[in-house]
C-alpha atoms as a PDB file:
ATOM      1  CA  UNK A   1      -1.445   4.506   6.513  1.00  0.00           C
ATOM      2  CA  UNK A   2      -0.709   4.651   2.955  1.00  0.00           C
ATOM      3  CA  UNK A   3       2.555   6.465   1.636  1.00  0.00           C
ATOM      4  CA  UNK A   4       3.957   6.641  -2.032  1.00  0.00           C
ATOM      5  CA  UNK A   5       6.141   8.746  -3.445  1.00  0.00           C
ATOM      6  CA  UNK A   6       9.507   8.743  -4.991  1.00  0.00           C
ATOM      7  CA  UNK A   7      13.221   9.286  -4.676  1.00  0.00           C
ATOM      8  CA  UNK A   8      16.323   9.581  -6.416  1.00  0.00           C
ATOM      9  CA  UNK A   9      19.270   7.652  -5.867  1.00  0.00           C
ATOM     10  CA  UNK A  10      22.331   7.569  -7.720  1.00  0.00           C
ATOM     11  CA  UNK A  11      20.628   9.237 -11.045  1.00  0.00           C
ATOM     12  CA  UNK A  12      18.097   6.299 -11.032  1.00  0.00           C
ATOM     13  CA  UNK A  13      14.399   7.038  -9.755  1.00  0.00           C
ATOM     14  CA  UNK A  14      12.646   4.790  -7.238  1.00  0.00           C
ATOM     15  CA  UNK A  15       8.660   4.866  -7.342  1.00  0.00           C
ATOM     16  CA  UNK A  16       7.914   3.698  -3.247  1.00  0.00           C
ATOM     17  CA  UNK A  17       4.406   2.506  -1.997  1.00  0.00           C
ATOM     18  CA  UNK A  18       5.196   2.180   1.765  1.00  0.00           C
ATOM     19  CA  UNK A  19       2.041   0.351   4.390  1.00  0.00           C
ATOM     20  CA  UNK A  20       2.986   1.375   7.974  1.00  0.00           C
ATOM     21  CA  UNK A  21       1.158   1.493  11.198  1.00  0.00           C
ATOM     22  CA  UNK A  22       1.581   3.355  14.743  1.00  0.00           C
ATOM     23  CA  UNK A  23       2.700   0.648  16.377  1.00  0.00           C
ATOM     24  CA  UNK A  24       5.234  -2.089  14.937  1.00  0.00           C
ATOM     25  CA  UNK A  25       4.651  -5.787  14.668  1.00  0.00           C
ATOM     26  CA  UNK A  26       6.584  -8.288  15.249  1.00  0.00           C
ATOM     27  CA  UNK A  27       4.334 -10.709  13.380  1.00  0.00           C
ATOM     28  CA  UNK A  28       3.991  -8.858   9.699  1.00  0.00           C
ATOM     29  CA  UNK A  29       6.581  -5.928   9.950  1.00  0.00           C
ATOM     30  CA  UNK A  30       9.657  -5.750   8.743  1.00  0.00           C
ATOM     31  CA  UNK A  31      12.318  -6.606  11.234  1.00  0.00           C
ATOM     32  CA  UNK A  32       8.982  -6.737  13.557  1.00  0.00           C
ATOM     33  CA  UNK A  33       8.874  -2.473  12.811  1.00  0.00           C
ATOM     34  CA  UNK A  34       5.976  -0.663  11.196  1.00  0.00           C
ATOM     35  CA  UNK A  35       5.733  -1.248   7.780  1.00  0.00           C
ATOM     36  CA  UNK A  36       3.925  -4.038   6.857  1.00  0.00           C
ATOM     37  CA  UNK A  37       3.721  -3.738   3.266  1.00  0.00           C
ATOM     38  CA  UNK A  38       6.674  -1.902   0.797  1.00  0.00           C
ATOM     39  CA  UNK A  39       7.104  -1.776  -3.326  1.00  0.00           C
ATOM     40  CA  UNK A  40       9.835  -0.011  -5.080  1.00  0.00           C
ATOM     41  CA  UNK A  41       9.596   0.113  -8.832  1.00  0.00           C
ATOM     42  CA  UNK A  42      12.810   1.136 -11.118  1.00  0.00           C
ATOM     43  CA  UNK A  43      12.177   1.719 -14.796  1.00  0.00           C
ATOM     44  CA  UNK A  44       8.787   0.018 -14.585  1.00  0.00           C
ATOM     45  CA  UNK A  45       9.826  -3.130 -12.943  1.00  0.00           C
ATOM     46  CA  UNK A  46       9.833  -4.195  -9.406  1.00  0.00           C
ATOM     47  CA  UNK A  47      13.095  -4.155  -7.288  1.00  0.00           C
ATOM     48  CA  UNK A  48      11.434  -5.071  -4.266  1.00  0.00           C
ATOM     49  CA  UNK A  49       8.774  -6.221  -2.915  1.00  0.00           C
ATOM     50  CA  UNK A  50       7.359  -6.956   0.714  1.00  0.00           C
ATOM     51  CA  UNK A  51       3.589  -8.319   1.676  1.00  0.00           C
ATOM     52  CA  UNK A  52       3.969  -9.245   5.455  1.00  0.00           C
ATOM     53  CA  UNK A  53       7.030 -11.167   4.100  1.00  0.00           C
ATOM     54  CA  UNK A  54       9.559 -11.081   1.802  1.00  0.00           C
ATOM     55  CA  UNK A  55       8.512 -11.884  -2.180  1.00  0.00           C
ATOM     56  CA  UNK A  56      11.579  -9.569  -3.877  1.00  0.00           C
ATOM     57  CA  UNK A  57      14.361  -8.607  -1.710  1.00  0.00           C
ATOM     58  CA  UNK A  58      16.162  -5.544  -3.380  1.00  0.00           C
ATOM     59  CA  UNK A  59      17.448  -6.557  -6.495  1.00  0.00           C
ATOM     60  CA  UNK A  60      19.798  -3.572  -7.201  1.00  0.00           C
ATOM     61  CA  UNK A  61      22.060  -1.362  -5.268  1.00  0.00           C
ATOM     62  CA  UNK A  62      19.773   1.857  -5.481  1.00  0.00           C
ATOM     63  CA  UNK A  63      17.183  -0.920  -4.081  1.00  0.00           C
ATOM     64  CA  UNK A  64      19.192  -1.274  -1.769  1.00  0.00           C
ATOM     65  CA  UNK A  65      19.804   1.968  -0.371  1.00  0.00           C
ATOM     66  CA  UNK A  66      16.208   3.307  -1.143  1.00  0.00           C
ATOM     67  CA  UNK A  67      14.544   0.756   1.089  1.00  0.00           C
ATOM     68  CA  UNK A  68      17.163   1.563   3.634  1.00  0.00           C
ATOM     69  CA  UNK A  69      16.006   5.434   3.810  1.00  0.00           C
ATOM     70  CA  UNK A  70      12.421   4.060   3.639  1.00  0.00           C
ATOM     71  CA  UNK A  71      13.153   1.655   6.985  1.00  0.00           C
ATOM     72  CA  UNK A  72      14.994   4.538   8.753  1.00  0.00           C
ATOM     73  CA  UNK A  73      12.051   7.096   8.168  1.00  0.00           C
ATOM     74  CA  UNK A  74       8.809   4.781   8.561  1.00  0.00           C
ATOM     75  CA  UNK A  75       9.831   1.245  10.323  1.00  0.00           C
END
């Protein structure tokens, strides 16, 4: 399932495009959880950026904390 949406932290808005499943995997998901697939843009430009693996850890600090309430709600 498909989820986007966004959130603001500290002031700053984070666009999210979350890919979880049902069950996790320990094979594509994050920390072997859910969500196979995450994006978080800020001002236009990607912060983060996960495909079954890692191509842009969080780059900033609302990054940061944004894909932490992300991992909490869907991994």
């Amino acid at each position: 399932m498909w989820t986007t949406g966004s959130m603001t932290v500290n002031g700053i808005v984070i666009h999210y495009c979350v890919k979880h499943y049902e069950e996790p995997s320990e094979v594509y998901g994050i920390d072997g959880g859910r969500v196979s697939k995450l994006s978080l843009k800020q001002s236009g430009r990607i912060v983060t950026n996960y495909d079954r693996g890692w191509d842009v850890k969080p780059v900033t600090k609302e990054a940061e904390i944004a894909l932490g309430i992300l991992l909490e709600k869907y991994n």
